[in-house]
Protein backbone atom coordinates (compact mmCIF):
# COMPACT_ATOMS: atom_id res chain seq x y z
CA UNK A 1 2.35 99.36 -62.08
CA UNK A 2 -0.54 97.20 -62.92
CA UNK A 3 1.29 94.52 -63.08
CA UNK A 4 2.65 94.85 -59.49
CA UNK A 5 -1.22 95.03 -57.92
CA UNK A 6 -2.25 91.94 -59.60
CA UNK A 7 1.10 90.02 -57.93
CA UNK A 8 0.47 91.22 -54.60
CA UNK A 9 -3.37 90.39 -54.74
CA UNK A 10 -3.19 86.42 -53.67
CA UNK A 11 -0.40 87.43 -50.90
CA UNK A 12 -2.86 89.57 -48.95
CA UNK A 13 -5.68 87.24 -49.50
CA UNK A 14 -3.53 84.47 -47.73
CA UNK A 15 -2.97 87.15 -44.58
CA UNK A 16 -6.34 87.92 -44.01
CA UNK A 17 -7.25 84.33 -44.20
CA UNK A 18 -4.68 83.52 -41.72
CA UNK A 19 -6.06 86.04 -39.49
CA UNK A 20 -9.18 85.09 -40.25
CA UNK A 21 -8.67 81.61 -38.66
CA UNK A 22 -6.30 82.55 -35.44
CA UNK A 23 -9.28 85.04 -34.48
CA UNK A 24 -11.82 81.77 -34.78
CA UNK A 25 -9.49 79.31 -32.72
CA UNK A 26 -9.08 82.18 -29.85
CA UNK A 27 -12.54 82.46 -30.12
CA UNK A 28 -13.20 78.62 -29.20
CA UNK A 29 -13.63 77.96 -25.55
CA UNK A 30 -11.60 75.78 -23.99
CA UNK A 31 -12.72 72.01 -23.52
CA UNK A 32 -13.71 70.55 -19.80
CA UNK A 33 -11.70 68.49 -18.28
CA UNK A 34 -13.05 64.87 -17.82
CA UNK A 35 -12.50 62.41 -14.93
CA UNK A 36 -12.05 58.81 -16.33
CA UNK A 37 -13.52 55.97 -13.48
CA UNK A 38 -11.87 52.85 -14.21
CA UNK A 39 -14.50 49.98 -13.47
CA UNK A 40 -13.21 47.15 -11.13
CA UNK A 41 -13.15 43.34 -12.54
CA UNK A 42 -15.32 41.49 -10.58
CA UNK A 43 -13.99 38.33 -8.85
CA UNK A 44 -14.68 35.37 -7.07
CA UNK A 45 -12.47 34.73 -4.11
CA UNK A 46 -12.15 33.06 -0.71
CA UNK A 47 -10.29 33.60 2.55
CA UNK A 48 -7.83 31.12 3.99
CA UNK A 49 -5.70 30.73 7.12
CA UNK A 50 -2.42 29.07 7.65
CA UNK A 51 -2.35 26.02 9.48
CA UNK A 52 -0.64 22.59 10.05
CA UNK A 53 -0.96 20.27 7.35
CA UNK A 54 0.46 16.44 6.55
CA UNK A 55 0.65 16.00 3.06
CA UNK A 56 0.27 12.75 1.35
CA UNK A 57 1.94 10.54 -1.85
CA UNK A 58 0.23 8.97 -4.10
CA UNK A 59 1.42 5.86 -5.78
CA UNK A 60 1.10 2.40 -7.27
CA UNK A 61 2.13 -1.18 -6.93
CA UNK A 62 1.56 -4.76 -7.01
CA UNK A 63 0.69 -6.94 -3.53
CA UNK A 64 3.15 -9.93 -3.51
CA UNK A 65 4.33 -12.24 -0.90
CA UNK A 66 7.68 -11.34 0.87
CA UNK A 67 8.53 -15.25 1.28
CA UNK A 68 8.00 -17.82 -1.95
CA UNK A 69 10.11 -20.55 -2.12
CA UNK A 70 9.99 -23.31 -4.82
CA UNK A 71 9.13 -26.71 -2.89
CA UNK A 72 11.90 -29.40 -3.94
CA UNK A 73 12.36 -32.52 -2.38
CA UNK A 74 15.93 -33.67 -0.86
CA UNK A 75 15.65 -37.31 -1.76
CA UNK A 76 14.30 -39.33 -5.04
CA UNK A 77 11.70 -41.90 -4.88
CA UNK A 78 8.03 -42.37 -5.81
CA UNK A 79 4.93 -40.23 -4.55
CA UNK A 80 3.15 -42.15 -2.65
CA UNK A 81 0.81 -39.33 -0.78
CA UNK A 82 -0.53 -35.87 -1.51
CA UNK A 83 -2.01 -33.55 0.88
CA UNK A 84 -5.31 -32.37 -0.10
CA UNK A 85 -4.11 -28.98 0.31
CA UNK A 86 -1.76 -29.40 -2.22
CA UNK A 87 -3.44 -27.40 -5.06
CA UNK A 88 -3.47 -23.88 -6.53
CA UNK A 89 -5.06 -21.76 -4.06
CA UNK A 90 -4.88 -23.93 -0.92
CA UNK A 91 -3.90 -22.74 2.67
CA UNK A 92 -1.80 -24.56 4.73
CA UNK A 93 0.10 -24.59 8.19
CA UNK A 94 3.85 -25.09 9.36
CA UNK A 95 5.45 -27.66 9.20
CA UNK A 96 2.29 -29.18 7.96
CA UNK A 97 2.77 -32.50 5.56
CA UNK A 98 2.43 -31.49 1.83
CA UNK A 99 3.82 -34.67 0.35
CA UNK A 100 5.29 -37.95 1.03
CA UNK A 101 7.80 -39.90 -1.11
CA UNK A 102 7.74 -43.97 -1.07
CA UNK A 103 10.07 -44.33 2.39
CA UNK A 104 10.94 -48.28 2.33
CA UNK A 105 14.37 -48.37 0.91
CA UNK A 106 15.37 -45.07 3.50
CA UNK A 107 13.84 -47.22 6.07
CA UNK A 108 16.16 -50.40 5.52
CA UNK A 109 19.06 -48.22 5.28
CA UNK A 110 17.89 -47.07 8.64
CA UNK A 111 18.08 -50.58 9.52
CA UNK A 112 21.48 -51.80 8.25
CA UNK A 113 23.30 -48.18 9.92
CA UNK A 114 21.43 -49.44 13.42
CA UNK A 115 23.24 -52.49 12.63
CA UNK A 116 26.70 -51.05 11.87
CA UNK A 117 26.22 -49.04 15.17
CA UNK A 118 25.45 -52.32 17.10
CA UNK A 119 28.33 -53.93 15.61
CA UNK A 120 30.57 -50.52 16.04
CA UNK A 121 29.25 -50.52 19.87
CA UNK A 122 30.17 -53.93 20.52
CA UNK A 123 33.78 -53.60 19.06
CA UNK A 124 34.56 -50.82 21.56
CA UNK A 125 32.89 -52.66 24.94
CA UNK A 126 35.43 -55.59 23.43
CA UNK A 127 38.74 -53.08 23.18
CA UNK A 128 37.81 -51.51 26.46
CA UNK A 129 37.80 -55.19 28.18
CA UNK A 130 40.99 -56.10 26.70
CA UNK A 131 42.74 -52.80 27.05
CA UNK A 132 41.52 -53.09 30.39
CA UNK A 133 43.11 -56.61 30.81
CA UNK A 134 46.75 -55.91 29.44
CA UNK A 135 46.74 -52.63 31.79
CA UNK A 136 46.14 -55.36 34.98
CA UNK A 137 49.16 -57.54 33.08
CA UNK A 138 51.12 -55.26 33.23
CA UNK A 139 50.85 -53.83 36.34
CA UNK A 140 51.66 -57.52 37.72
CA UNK A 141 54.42 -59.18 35.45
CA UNK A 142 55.34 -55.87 33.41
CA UNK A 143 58.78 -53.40 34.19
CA UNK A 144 59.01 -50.00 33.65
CA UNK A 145 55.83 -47.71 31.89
CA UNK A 146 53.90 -49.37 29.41
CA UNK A 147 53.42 -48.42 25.76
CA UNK A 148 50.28 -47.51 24.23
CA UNK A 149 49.96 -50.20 22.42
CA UNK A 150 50.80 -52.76 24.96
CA UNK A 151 47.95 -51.58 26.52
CA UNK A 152 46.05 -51.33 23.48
CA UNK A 153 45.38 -47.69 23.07
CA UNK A 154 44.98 -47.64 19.41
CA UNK A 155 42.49 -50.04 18.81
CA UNK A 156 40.71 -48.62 21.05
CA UNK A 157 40.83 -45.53 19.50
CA UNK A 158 39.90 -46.92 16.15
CA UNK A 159 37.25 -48.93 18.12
CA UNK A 160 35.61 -45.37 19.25
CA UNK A 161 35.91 -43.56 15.89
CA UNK A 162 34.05 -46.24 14.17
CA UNK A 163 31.61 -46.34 16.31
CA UNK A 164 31.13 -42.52 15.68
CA UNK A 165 31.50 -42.82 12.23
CA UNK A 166 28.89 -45.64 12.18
CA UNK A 167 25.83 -43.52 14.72
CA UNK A 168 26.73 -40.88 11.44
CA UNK A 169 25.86 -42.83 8.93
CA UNK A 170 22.38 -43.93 11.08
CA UNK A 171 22.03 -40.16 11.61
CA UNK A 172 22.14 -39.62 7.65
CA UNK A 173 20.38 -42.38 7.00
CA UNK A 174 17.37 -41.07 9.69
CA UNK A 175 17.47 -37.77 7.95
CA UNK A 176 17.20 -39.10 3.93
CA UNK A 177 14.08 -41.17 5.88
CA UNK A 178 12.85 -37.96 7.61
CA UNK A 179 13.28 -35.88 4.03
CA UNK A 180 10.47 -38.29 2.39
CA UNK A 181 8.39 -36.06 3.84
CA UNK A 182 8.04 -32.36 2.21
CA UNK A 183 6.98 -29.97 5.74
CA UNK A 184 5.89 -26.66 5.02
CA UNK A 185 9.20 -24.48 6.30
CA UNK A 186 6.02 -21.95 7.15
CA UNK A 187 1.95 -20.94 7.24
CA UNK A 188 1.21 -20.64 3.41
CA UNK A 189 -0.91 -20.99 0.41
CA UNK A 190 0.11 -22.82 -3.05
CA UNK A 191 0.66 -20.85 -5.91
CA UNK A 192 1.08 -23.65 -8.44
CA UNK A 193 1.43 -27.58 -8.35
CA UNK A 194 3.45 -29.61 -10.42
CA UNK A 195 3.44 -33.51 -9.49
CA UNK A 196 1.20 -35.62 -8.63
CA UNK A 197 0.60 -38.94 -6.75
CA UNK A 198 2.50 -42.05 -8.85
CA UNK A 199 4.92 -39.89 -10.18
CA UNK A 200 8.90 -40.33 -9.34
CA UNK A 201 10.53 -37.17 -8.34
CA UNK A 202 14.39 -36.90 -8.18
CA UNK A 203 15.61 -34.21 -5.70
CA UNK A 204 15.53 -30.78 -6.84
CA UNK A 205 12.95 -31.61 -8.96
CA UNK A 206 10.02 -28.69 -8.26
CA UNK A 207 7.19 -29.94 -6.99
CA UNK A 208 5.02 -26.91 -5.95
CA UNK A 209 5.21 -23.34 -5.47
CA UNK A 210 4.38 -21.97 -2.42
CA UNK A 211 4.23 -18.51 -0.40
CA UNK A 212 4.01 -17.23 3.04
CA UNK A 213 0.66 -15.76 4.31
CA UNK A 214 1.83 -13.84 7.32
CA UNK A 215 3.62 -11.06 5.27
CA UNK A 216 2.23 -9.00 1.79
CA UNK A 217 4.76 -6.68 0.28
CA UNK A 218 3.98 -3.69 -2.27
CA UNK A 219 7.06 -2.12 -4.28
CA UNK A 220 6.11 1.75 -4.71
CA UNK A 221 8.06 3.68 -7.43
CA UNK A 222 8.83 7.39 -5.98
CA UNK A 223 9.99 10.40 -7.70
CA UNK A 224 12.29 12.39 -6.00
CA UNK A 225 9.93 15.14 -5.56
CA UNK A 226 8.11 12.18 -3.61
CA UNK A 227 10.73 11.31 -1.53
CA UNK A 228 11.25 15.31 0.16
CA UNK A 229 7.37 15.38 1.19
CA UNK A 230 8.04 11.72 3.27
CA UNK A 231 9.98 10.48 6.25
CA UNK A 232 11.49 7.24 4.91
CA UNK A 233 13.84 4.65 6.51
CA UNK A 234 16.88 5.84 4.48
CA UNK A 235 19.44 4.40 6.24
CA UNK A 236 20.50 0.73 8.13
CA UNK A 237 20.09 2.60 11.49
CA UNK A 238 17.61 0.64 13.94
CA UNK A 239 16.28 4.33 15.54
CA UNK A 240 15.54 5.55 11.74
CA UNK A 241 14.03 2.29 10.74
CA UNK A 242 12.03 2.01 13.65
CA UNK A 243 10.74 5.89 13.88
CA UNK A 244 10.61 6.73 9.97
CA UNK A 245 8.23 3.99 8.77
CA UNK A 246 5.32 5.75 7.30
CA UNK A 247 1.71 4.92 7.18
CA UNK A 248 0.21 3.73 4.34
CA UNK A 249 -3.41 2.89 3.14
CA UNK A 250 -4.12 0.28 0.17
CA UNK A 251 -7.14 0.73 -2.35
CA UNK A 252 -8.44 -1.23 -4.89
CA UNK A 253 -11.75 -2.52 -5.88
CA UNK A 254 -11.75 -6.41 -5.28
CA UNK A 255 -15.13 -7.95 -5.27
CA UNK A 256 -17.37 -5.92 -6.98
CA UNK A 257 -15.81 -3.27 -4.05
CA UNK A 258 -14.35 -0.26 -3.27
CA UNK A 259 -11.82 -1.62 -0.41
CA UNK A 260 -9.03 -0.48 2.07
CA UNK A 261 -5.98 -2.24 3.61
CA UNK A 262 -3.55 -0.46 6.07
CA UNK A 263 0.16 -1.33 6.62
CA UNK A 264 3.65 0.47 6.74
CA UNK A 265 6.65 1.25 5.10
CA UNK A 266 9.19 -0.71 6.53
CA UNK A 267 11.87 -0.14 4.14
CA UNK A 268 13.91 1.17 1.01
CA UNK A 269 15.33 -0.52 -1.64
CA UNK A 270 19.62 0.02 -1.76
CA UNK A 271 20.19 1.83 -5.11
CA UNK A 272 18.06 3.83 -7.66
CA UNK A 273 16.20 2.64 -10.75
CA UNK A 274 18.93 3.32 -13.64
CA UNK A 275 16.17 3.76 -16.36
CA UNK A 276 13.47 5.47 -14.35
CA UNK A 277 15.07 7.31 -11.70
CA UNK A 278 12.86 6.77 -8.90
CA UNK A 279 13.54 5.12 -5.55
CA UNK A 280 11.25 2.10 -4.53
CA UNK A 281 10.24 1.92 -1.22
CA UNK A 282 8.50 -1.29 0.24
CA UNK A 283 5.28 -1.57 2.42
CA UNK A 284 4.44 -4.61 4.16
CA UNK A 285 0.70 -5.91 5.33
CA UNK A 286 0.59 -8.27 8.10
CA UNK A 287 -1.66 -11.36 8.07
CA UNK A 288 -3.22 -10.57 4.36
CA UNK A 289 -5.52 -13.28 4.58
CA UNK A 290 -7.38 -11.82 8.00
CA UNK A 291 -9.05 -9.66 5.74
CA UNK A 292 -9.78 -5.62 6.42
CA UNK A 293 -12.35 -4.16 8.35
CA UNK A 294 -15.17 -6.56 6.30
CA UNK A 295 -13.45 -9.09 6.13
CA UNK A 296 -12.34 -9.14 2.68
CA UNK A 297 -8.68 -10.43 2.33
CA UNK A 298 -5.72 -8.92 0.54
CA UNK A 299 -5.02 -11.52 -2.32
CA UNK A 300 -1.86 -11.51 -4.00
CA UNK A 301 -1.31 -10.01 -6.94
CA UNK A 302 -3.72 -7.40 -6.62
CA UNK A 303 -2.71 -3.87 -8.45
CA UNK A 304 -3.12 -0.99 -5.57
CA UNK A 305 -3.20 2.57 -5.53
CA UNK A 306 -1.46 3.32 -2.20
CA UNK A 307 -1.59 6.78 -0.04
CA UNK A 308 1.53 7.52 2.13
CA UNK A 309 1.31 10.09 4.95
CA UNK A 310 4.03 12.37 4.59
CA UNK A 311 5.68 14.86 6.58
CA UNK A 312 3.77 17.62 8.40
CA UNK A 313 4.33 21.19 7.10
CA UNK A 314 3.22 24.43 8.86
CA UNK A 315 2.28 27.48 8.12
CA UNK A 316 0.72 26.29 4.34
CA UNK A 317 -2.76 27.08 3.08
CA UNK A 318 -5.54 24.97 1.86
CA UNK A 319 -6.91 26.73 -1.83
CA UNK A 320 -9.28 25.57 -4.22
CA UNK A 321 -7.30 24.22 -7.65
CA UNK A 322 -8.67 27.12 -9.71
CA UNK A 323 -7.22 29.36 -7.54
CA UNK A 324 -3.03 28.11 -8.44
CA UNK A 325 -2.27 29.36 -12.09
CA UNK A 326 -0.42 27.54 -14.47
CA UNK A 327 3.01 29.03 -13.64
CA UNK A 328 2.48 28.08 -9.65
CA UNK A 329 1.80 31.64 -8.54
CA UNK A 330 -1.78 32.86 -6.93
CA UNK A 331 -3.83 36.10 -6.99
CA UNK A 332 -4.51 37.40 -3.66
CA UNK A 333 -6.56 40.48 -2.86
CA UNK A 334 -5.56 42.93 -0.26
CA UNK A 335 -8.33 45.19 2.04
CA UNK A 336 -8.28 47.72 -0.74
CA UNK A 337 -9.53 45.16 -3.28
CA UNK A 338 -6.24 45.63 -5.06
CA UNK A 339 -4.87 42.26 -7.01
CA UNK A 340 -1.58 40.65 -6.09
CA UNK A 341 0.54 37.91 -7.66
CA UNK A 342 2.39 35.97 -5.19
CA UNK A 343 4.83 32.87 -5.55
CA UNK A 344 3.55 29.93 -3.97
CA UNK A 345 5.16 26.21 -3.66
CA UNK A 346 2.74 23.84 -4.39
CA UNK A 347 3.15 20.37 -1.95
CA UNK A 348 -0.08 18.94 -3.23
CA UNK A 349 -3.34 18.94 -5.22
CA UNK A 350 -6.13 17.03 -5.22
CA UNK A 351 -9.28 16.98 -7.41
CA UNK A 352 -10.65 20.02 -5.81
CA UNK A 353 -7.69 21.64 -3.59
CA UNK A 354 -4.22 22.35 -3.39
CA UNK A 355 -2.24 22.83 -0.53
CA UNK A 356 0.35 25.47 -1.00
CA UNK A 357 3.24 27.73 0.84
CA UNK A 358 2.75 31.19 -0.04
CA UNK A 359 2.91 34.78 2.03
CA UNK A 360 -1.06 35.53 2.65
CA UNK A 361 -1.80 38.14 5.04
CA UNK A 362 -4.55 37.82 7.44
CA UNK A 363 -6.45 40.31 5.37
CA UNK A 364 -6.09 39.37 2.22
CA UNK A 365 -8.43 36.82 -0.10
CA UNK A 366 -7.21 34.29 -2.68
CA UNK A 367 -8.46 35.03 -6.12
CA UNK A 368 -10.41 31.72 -7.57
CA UNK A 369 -11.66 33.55 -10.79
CA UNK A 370 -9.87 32.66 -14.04
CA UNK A 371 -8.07 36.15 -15.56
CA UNK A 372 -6.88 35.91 -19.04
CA UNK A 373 -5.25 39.40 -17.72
CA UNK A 374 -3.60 40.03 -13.85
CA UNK A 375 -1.08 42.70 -13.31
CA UNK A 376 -0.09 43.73 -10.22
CA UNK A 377 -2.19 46.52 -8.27
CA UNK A 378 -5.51 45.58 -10.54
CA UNK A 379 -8.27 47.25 -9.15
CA UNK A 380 -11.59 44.07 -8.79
CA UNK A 381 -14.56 43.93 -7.09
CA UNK A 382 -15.29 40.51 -5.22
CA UNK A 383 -18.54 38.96 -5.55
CA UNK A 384 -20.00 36.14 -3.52
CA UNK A 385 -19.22 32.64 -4.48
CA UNK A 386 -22.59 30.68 -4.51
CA UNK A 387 -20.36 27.46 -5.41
CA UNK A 388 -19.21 24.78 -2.67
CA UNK A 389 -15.16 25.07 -2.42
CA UNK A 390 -15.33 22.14 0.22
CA UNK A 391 -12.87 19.62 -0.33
CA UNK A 392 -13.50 15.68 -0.43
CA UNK A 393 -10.49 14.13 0.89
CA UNK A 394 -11.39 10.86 0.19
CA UNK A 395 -10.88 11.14 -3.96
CA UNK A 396 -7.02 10.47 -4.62
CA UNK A 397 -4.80 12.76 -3.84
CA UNK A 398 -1.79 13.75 -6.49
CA UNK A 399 1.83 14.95 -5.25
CA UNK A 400 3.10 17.27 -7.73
CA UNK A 401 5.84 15.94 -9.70
């Protein structure tokens, strides 16, 4: 029996202490309910408005001439004269006289094909008398029709041919005596210069390089991103190559200067670039050497960064950079200062803006602030913006790739 109360001591210590503790935890009042405010990220942002806007392309290329020839003479002989105008650098007009070869030997063959021709001229006047002469013969002792060559037909023929034959050879001989002297085929400048007076030249034999003034070209590589923002001459059509010739606008510092040129596109090249891909388009300068609105002239060989107007878009939106992420979207705040992310397609940035096509309502901001965190619905707080977001359009502009 003892034994029994000692076993069932530590079982009713264990109820009691249960009870113990669910008579506590009823006891315990019940905790208040807390309301948690969530605090709203504050923001930067700015409000924008949809409007018309004509992009522009950026590229790069070198100014060359659209004519250079290689001056060659047509006949051999000595140089006997050399236009002081004749050396690297030098302007000089059409048809202007750039060099002269020794003409005395093309001037006696001048002489002995006048002398042929005399002697050709007086052979005919002979035939013709006495073709004329057996025609009256006949007519008075002949019977029936005569024959050509009783009336001397033939050699009268032959009589006329070489007297064509021979005002040939003085024509040929007048134009090897003409060709001593090198004309300038147009209004140019010298590039290089390679003969001098005393020397003998043999035809084909270079004797300067020279290139048109009245023309500058500039090859500009495009991407085909490039291509969609611009209205290019595309095809051999005269209406597309007249309407689609873009606007372009040259920079480069020459002198010690920031300067600006103006000219067009005027045309595309046939095929695209197998290695790089991109389609070249060509812009032409009129009169180069006029100079710009200074007076400072467009000199060959300069390396140009070149703007293109492109094609107009509406209904896009001019943002600061900061405000288009790194995936292309924005963050726009609705009326209830709720965050948004919206898909935009970016047509072109600049140092300090980007123009963009996205769906902004006309309540709604565009976030500028940085956010290492956005989700959709984020509650912010916009602050004011004591920095400038005012654009500089004159810095170079860069189409997105």
């Amino acid at each position: 029996m003892k034994r029994y109360y000692k076993a069932t001591i530590p079982v009713a210590i264990f109820v009691v202490g249960l009870g113990l503790v669910k008579l506590v935890a009823n006891s315990k009042p019940d905790p208040e309910a807390q309301q948690v405010e969530i605090e709203a990220r504050p923001v930067r942002a700015v409000s924008v408005a949809p409007q018309a806007h004509q992009v522009e392309v950026v590229t790069q290329g070198t100014v060359v001439p659209r004519t250079e020839i290689t001056l060659m003479p047509e006949v051999s002989g000595k140089v006997v004269e050399m236009n002081p105008n004749l050396v690297a650098g030098g302007f000089f007009e059409l048809n202007e006289v750039l060099a002269r070869i020794e003409p005395r030997d093309y001037e006696l063959a001048v002489i002995r094909a006048e002398a042929r021709v005399a002697e050709a001229q007086q052979n005919l006047i002979r035939e013709q008398a006495e073709s004329a002469q057996a025609k009256r013969e006949w007519d008075e002792l002949g019977d029936g029709e005569a024959s050509p060559l009783a009336l001397r037909l033939p050699q009268m023929a032959d009589a006329k041919a070489k007297l064509k034959s021979a005002k040939a050879d003085l024509a040929e001989a007048q134009l090897r005596l003409d060709r001593t002297e090198l004309r300038a085929p147009f209004a140019g400048r010298v590039r290089t210069r390679s003969v001098d007076i005393g020397q003998y030249v043999s035809a084909s034999v270079p004797v300067a390089e020279i290139y048109a003034t009245s023309i500058a070209e500039i090859r500009l590589p495009l991407s085909d991103r490039q291509v969609a923002l611009l209205n290019l001459p595309l095809t051999n059509k005269k209406a597309d190559l007249e309407r689609n010739q873009p606007n372009v606008e040259l920079r480069a510092e020459f002198g010690g200067k920031d300067n600006v040129w103006h000219g067009k596109i005027v045309r595309t090249e046939g095929a695209i670039d197998p290695v790089s891909r991109v389609v070249y388009a060509v812009a032409q300068v009129s009169d180069p050497y006029a100079g710009n609105e200074h007076g400072i002239p467009l000199p060959m060989g300069l390396f140009v960064e070149v703007r293109i107007d492109g094609r107009i878009f509406e209904n896009v939106v001019q943002v600061p950079r900061e405000a288009v992420r790194q995936d292309g979207s924005i963050l726009v705040i609705d009326s209830d200062n709720r965050l948004h992310i919206r898909t935009a397609e970016v047509l072109q940035t600049e140092r300090d803006f980007a123009v963009v096509r996205a769906q902004i309502l006309a309540d709604e901001q565009v976030c500028i602030s940085a956010l290492d965190v956005a989700t959709e619905n984020m509650l912010v707080r916009v602050i004011e913006d004591n920095s400038s977001t005012q654009t500089d359009t004159n810095f170079a502009a860069e189409v997105v790739q």
